[in-house]
C-alpha atoms as a PDB file:
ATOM      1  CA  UNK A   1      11.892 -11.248 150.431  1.00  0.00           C
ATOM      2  CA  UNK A   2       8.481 -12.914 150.362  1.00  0.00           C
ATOM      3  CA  UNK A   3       4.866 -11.230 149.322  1.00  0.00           C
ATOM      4  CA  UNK A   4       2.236 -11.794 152.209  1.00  0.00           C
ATOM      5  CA  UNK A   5      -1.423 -11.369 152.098  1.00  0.00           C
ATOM      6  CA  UNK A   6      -1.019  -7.703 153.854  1.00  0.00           C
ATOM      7  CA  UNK A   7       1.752  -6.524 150.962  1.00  0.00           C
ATOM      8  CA  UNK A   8      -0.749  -7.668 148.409  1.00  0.00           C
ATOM      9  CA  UNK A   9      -3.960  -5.693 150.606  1.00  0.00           C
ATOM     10  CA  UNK A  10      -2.050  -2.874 151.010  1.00  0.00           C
ATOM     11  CA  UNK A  11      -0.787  -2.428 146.995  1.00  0.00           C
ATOM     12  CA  UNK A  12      -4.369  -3.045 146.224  1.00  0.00           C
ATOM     13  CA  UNK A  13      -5.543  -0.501 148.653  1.00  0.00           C
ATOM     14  CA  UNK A  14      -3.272   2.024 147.107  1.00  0.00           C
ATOM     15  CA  UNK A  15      -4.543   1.368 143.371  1.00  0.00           C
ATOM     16  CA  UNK A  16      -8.032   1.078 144.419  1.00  0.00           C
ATOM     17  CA  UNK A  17      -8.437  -1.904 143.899  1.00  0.00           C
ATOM     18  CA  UNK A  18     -10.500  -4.794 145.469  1.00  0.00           C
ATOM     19  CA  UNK A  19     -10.219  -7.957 145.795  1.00  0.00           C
ATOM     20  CA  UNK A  20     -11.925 -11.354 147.001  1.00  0.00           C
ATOM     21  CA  UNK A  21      -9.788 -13.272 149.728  1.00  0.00           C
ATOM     22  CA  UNK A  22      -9.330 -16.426 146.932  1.00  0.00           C
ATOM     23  CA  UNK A  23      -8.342 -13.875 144.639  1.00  0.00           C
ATOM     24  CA  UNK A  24      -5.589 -12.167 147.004  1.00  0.00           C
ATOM     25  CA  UNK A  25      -4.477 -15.519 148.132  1.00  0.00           C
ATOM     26  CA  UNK A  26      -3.730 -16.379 144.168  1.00  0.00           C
ATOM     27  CA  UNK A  27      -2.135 -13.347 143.857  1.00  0.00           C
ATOM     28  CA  UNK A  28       0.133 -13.363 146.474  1.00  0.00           C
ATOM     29  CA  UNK A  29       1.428 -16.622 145.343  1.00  0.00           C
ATOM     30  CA  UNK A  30       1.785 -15.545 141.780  1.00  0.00           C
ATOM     31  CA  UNK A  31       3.803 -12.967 142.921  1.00  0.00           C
ATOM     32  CA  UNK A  32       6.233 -14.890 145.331  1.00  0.00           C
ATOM     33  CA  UNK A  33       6.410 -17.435 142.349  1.00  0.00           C
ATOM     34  CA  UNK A  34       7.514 -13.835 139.998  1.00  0.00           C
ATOM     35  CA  UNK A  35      10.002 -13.174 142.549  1.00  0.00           C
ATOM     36  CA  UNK A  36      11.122 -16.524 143.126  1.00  0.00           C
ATOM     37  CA  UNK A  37      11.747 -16.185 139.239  1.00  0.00           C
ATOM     38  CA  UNK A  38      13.816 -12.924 139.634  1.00  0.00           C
ATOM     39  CA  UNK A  39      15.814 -14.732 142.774  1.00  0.00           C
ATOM     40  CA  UNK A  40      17.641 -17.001 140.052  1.00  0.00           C
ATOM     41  CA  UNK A  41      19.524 -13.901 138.111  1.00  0.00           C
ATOM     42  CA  UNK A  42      21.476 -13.212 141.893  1.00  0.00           C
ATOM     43  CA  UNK A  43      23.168 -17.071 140.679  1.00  0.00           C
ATOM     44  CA  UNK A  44      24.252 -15.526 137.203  1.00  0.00           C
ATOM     45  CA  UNK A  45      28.021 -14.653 136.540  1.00  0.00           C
ATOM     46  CA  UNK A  46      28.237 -10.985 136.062  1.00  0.00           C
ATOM     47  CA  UNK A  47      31.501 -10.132 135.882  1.00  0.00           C
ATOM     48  CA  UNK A  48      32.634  -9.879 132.827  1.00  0.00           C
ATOM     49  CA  UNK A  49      29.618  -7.912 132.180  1.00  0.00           C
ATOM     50  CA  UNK A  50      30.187  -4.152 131.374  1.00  0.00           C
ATOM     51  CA  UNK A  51      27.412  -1.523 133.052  1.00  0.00           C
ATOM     52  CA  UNK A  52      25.151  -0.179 130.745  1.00  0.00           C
ATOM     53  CA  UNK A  53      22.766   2.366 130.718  1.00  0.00           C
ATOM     54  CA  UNK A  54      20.345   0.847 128.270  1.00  0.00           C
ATOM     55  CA  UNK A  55      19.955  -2.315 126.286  1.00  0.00           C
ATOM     56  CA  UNK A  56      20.255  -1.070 122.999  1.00  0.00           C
ATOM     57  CA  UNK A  57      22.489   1.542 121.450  1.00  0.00           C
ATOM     58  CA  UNK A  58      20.974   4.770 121.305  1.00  0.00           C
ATOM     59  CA  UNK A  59      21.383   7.258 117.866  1.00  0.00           C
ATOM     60  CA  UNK A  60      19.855  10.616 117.814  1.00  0.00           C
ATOM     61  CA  UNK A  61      17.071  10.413 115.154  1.00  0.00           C
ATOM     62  CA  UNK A  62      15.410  14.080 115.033  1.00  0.00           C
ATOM     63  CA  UNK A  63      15.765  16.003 112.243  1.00  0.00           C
ATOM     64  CA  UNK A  64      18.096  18.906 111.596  1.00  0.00           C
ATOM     65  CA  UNK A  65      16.651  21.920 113.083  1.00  0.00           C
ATOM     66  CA  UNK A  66      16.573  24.402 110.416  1.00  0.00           C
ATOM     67  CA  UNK A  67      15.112  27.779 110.633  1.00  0.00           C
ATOM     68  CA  UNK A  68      12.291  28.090 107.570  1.00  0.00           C
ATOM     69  CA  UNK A  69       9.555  30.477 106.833  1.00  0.00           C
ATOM     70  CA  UNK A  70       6.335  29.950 109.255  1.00  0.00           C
ATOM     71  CA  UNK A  71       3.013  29.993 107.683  1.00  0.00           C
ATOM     72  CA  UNK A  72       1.589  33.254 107.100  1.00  0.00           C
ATOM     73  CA  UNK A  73      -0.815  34.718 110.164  1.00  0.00           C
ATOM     74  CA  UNK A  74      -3.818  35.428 107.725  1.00  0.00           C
ATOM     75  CA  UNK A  75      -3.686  31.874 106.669  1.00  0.00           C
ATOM     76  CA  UNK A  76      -3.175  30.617 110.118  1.00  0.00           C
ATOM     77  CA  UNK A  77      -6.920  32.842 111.025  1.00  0.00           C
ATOM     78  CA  UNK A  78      -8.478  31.415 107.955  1.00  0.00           C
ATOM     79  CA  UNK A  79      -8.944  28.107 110.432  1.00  0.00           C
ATOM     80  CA  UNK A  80     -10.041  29.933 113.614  1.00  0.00           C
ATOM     81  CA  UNK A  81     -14.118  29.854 114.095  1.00  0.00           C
ATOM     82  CA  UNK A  82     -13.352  33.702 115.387  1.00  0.00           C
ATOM     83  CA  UNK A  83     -10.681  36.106 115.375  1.00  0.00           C
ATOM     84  CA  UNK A  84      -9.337  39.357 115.349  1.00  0.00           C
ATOM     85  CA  UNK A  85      -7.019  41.263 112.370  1.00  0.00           C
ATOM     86  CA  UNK A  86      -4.223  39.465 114.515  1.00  0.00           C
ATOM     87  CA  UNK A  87      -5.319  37.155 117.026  1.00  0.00           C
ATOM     88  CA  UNK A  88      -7.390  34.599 117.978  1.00  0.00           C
ATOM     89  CA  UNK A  89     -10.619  35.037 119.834  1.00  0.00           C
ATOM     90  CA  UNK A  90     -11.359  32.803 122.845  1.00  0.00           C
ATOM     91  CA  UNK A  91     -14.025  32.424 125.336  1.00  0.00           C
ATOM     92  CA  UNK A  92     -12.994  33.979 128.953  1.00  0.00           C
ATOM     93  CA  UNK A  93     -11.383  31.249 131.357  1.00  0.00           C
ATOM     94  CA  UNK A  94     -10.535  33.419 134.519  1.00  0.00           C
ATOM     95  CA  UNK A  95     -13.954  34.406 136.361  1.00  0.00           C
ATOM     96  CA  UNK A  96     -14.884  35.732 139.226  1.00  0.00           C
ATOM     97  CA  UNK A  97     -14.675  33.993 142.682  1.00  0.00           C
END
């Protein structure tokens, strides 16, 4: 599957991008070159090869999740440039239409 000067147009088109014609013309050549590249791995012996679903081995490596005292609300209010006995105060987000 080859690039052509309207695959390379239209991918810039999508990102918004612009281009001169020299500049697409490099491009589309760079990319058929990439892909040319990419054609060589269809020659590689493969079957010996097991499927994987990533690269590396993967290890969980969060923390234990342990329930602990939370930091006291007073404390918590102590940071807040305004608040109520128990909750924050915030500017009003919902107005009128």
């Amino acid at each position: 599957m080859a690039v052509t000067l309207e695959d390379v147009e239209h991918v810039a088109a999508l990102a918004r991008l612009s281009f001169t014609e020299e500049e697409k013309a490099r491009l589309t050549g760079e990319l058929n070159e990439i892909l040319r590249y990419m054609e060589q791995l269809n020659n590689l012996d493969t079957s010996t090869v097991e499927p994987l679903s990533h690269v590396i081995e993967l290890q969980n490596v969060f923390r234990a999740d342990l329930q602990r005292p939370s930091t006291p609300r007073e404390e918590i209010l102590k940071n807040a440039p305004a608040h109520t006995e128990k909750f924050f105060k915030v500017p009003k987000v919902l107005g009128e239409r």
